[in-house]
N, C-alpha and C. Protein backbone atom coordinates (compact mmCIF):
# COMPACT_ATOMS: atom_id res chain seq x y z
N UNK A 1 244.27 326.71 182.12
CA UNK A 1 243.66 325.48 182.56
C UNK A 1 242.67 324.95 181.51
N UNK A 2 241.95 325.79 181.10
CA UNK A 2 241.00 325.43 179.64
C UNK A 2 241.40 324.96 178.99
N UNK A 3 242.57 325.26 178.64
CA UNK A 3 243.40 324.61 177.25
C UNK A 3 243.47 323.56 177.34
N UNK A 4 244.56 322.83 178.47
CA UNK A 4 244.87 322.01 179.31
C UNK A 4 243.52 320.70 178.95
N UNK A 5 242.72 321.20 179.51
CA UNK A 5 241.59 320.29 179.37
C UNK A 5 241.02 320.37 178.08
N UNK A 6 241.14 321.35 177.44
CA UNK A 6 240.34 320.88 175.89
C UNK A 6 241.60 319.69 175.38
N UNK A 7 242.68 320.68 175.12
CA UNK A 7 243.92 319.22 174.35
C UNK A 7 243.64 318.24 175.02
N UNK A 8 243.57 318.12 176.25
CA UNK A 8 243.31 316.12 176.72
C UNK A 8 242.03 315.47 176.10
N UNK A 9 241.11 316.68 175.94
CA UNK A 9 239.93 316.12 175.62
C UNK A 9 240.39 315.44 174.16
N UNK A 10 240.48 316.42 173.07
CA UNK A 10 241.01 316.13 171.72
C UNK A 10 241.88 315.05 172.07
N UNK A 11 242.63 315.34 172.88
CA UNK A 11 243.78 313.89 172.45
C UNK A 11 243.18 312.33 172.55
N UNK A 12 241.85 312.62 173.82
CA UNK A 12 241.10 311.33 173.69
C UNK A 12 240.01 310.62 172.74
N UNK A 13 239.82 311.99 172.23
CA UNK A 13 238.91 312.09 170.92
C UNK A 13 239.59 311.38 169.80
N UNK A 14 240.42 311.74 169.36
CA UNK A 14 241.77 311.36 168.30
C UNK A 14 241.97 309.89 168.66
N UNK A 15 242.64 309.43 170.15
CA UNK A 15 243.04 308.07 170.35
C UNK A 15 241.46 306.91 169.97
N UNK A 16 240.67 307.95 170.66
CA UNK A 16 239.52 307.20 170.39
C UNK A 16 238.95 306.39 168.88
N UNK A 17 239.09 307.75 168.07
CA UNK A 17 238.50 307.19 166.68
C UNK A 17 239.87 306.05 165.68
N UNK A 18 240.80 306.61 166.34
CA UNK A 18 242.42 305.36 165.77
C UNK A 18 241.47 304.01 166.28
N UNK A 19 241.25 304.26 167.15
CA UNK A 19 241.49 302.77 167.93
C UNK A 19 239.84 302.19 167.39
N UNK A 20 238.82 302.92 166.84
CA UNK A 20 237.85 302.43 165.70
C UNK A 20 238.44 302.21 164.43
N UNK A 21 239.57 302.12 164.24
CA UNK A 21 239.26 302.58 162.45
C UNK A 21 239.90 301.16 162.05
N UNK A 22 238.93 300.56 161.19
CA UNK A 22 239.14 299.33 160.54
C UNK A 22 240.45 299.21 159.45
N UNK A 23 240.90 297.93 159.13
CA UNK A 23 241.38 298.06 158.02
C UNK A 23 240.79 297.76 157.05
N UNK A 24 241.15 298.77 155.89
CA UNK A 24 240.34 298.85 154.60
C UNK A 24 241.09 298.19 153.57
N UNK A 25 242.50 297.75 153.47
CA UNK A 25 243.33 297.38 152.73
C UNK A 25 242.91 295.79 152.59
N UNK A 26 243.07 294.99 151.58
CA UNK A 26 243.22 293.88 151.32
C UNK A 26 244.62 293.25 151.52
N UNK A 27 245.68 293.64 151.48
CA UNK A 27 246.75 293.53 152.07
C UNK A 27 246.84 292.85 153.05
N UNK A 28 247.45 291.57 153.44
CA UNK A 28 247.55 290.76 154.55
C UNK A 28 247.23 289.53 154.42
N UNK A 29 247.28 288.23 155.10
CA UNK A 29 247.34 286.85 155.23
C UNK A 29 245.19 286.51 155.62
N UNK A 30 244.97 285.68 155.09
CA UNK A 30 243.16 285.74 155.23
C UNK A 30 243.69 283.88 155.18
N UNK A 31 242.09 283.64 155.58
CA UNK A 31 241.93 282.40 155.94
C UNK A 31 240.40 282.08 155.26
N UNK A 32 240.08 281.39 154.20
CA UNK A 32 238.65 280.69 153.62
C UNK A 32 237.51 280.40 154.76
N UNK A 33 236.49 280.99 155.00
CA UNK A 33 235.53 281.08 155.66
C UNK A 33 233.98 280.66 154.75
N UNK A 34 234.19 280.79 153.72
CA UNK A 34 232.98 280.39 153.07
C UNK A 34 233.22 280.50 151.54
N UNK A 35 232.33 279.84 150.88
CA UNK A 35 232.36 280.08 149.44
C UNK A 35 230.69 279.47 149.12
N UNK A 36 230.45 280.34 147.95
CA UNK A 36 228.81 279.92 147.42
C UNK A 36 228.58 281.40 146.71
N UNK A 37 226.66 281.51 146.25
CA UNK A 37 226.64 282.45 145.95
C UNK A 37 226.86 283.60 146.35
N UNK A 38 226.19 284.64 146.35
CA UNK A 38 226.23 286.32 147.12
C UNK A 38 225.96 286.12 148.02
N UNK A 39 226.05 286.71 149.27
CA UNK A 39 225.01 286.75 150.30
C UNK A 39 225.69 286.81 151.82
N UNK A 40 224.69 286.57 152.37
CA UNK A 40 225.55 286.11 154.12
C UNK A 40 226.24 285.08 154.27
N UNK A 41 227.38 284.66 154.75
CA UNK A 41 228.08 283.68 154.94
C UNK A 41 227.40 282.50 155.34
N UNK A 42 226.46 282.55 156.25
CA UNK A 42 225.42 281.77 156.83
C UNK A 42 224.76 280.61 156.00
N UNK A 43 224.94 281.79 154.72
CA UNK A 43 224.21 280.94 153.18
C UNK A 43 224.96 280.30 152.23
N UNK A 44 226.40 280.67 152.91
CA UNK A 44 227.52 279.97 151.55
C UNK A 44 227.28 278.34 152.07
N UNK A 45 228.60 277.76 151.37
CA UNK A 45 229.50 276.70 151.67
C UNK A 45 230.11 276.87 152.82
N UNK A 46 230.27 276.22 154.05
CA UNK A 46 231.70 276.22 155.11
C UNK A 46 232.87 275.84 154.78
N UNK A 47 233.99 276.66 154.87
CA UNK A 47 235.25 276.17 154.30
C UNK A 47 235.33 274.56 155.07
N UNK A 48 236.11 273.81 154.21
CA UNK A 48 236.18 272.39 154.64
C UNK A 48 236.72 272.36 156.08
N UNK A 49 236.27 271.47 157.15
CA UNK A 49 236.49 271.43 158.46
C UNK A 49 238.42 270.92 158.57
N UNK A 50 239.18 271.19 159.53
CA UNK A 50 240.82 270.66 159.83
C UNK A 50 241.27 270.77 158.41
N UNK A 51 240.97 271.95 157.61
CA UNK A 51 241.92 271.97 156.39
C UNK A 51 242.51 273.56 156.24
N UNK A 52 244.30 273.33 156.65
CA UNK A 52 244.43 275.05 156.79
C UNK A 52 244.07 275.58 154.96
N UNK A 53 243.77 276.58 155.31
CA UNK A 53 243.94 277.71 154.01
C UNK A 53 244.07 278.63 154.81
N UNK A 54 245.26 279.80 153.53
CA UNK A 54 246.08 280.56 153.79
C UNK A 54 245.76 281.47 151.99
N UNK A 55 245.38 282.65 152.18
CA UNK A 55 245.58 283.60 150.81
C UNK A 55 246.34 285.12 151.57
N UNK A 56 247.73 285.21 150.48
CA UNK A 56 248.07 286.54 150.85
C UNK A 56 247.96 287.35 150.12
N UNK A 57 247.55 288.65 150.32
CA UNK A 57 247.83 289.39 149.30
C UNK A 57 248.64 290.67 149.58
N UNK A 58 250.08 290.87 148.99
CA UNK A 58 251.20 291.51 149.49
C UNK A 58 251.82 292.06 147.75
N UNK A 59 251.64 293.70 148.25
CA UNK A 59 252.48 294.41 146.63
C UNK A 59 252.46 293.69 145.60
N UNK A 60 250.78 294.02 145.13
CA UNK A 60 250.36 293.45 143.94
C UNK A 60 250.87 292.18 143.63
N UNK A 61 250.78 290.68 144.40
CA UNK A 61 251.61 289.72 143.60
C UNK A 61 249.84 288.76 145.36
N UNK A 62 249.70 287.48 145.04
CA UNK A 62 248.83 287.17 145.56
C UNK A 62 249.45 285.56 145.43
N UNK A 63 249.45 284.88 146.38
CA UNK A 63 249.48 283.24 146.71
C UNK A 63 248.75 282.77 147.83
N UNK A 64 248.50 281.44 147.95
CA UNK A 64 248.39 280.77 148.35
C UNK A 64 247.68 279.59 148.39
N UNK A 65 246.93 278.64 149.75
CA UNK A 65 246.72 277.48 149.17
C UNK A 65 245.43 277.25 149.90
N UNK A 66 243.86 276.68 148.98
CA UNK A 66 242.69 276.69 149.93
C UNK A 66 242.20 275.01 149.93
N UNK A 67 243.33 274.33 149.85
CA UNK A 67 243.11 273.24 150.52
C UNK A 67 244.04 272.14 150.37
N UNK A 68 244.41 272.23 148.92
CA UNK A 68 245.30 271.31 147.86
C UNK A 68 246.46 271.33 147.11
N UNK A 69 246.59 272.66 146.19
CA UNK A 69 247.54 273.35 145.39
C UNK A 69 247.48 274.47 145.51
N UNK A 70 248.70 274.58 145.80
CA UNK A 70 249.20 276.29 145.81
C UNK A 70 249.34 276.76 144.46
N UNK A 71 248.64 278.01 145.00
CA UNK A 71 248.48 279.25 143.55
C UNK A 71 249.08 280.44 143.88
N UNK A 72 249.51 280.99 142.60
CA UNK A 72 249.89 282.72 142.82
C UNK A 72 249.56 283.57 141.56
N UNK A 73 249.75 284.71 141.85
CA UNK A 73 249.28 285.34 140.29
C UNK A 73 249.57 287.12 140.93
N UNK A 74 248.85 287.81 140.23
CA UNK A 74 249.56 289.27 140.09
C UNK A 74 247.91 289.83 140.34
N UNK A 75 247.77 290.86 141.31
CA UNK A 75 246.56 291.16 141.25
C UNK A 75 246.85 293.10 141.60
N UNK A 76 245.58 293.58 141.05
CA UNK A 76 245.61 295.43 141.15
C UNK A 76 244.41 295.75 141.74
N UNK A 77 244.26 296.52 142.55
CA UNK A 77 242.84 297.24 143.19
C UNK A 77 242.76 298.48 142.86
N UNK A 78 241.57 298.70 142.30
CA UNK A 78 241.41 300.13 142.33
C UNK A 78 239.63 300.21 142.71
N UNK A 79 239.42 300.86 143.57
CA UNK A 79 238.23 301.31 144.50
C UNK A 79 237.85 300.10 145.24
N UNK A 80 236.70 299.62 144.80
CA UNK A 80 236.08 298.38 145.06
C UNK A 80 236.69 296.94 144.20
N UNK A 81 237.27 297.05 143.27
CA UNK A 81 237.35 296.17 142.22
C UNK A 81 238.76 295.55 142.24
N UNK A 82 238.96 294.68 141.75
CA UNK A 82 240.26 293.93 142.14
C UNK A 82 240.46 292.86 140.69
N UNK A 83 241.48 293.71 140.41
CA UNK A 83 241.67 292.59 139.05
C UNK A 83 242.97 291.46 138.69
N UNK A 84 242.69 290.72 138.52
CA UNK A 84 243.68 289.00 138.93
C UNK A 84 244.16 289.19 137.50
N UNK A 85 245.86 288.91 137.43
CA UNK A 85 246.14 288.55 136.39
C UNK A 85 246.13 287.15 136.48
N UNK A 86 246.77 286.40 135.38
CA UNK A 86 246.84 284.96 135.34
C UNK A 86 246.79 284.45 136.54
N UNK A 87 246.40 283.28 136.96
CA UNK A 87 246.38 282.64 138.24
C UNK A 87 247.49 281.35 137.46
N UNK A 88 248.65 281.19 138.39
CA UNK A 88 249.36 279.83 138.15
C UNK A 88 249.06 279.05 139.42
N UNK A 89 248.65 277.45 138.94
CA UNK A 89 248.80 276.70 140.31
C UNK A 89 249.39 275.24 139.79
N UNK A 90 249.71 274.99 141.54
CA UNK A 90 250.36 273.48 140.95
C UNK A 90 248.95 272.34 140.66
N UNK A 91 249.05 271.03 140.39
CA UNK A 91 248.39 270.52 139.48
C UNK A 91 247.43 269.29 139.98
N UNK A 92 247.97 269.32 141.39
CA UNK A 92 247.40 268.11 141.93
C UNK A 92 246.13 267.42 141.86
N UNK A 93 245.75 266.27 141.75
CA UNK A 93 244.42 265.92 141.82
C UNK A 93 244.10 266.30 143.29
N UNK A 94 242.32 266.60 143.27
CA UNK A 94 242.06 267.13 144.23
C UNK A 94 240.60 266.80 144.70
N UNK A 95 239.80 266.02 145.44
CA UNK A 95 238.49 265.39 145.10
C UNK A 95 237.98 265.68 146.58
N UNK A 96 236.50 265.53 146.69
CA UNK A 96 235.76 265.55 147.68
C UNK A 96 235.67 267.44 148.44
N UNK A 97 235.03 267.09 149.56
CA UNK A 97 234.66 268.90 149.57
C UNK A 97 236.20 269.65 149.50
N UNK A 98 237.33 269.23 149.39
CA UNK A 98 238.38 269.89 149.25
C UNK A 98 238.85 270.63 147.90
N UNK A 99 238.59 269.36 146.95
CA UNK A 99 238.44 269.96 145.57
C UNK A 99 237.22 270.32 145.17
N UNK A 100 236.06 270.36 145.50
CA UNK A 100 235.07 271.53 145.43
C UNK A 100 235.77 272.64 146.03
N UNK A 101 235.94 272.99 146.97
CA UNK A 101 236.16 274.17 147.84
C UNK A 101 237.18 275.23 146.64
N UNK A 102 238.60 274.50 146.56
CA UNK A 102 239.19 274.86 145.70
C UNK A 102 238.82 275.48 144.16
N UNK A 103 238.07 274.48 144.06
CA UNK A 103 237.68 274.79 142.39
C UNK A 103 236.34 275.44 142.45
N UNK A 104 235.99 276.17 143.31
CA UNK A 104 234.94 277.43 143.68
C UNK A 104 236.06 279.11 143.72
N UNK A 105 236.71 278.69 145.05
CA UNK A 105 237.39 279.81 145.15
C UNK A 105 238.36 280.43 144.14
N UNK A 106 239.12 279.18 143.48
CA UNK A 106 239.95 279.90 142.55
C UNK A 106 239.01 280.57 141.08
N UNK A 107 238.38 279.65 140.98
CA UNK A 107 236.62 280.27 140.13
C UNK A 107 236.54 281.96 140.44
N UNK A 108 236.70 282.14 142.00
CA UNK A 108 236.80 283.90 141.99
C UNK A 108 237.87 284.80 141.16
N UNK A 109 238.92 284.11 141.75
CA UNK A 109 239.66 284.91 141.06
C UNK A 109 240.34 285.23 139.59
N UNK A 110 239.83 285.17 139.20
CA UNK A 110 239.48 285.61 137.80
C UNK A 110 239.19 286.88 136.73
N UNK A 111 239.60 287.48 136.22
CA UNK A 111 239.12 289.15 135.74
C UNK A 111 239.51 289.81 136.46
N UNK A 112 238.02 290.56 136.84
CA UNK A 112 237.95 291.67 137.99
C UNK A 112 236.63 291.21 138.60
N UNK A 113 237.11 291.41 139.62
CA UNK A 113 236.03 291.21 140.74
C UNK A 113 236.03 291.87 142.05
N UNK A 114 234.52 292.17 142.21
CA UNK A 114 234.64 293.16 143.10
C UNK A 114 234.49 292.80 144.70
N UNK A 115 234.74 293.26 145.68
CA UNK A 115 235.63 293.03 147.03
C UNK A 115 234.38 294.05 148.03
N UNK A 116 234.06 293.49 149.25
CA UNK A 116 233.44 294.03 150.20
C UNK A 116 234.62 293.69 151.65
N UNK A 117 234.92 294.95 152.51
CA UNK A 117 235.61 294.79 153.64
C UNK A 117 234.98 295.21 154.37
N UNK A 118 234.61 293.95 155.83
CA UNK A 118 233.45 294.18 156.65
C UNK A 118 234.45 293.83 157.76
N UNK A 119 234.90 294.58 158.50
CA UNK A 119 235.70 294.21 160.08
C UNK A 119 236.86 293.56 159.26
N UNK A 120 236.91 292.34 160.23
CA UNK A 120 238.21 291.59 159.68
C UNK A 120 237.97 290.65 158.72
N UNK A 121 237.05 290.77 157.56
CA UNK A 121 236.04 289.90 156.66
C UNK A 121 235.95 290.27 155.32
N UNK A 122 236.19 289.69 153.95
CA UNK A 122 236.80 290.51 152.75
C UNK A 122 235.48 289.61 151.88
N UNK A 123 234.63 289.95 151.41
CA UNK A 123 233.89 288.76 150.42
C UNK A 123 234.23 289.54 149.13
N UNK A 124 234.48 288.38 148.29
CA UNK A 124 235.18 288.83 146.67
C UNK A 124 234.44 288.20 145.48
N UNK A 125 233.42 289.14 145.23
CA UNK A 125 232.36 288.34 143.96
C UNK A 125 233.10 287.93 142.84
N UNK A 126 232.96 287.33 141.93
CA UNK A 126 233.22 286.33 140.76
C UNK A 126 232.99 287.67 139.71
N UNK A 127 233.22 288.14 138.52
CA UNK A 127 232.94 288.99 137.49
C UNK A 127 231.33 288.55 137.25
N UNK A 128 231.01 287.43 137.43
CA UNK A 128 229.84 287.19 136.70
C UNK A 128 228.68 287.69 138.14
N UNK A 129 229.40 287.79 139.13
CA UNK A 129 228.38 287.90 140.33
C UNK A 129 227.41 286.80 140.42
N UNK A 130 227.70 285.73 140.14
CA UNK A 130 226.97 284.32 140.73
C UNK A 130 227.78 283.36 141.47
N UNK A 131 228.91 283.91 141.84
CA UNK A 131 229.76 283.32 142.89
C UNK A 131 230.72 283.90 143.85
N UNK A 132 231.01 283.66 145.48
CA UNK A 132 232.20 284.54 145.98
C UNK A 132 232.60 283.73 146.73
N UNK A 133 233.73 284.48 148.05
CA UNK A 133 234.40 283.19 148.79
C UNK A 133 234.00 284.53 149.38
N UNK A 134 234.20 283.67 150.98
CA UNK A 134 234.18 285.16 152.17
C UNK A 134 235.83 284.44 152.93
N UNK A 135 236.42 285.59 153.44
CA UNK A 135 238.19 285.04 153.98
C UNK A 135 238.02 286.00 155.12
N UNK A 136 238.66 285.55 156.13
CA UNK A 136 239.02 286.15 157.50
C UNK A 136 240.19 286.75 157.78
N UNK A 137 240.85 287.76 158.08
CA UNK A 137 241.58 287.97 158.57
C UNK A 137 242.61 286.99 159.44
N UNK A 138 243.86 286.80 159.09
CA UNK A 138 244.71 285.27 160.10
C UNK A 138 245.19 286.59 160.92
């Protein structure tokens, strides 16, 4: 009977901490939540209001679009750090907080830059660390 009740215990122990455990991967579809310097989101930029953005990042290869022109490029993680190869995008003119927004975020990706994962929340500093975007989980 001891047994009995320790394994259920463990087994709720076990289901328990699964059902805490965040994802740590950058891997997956995110949505632009902020851009500006370091800091709390509170303190960035607000991504532009009724404008979708969409960034994936899927087996090292990264697209998508944060307001205007779609981009893609080749990106590698190793620990904290995340390094962008070339970024290609299409060419469009792009003006008002939309092409700000844009021409901030793609500003991140650049070099290597390093990546904080907070819940469903990824902020990705600039190499120079005087700029990031914060993205949400879609």
């Amino acid at each position: 009977m001891k047994k009995i009740l320790f394994a259920g215990l463990l087994a709720m122990f076990v289901l328990a901490a699964c059902a805490e455990e965040k994802p740590t991967s950058i891997e997956g579809q995110w949505k632009l939540v902020s851009y500006g310097p370091p800091g709390p989101p509170a303190n960035q930029i607000s991504a532009a209001p009724d404008v979708e953005t969409s960034i994936e990042f899927k087996d090292g290869q990264m697209s998508g679009n944060v307001g205007c022109n779609g981009f893609g490029g080749e990106y590698d993680v190793d620990g904290d750090t995340i390094t962008f190869g070339p970024i290609m995008s299409t060419m469009m003119f792009c003006e008002g907080p939309v092409g700000e927004q844009e021409k901030w975020a793609l500003a991140v990706f650049q070099e290597s830059a390093t990546f904080v994962i907070d819940g469903d929340q990824i902020t990705i500093t600039a190499p120079d660390g005087f700029w990031s975007i914060t993205l949400e989980r879609k």
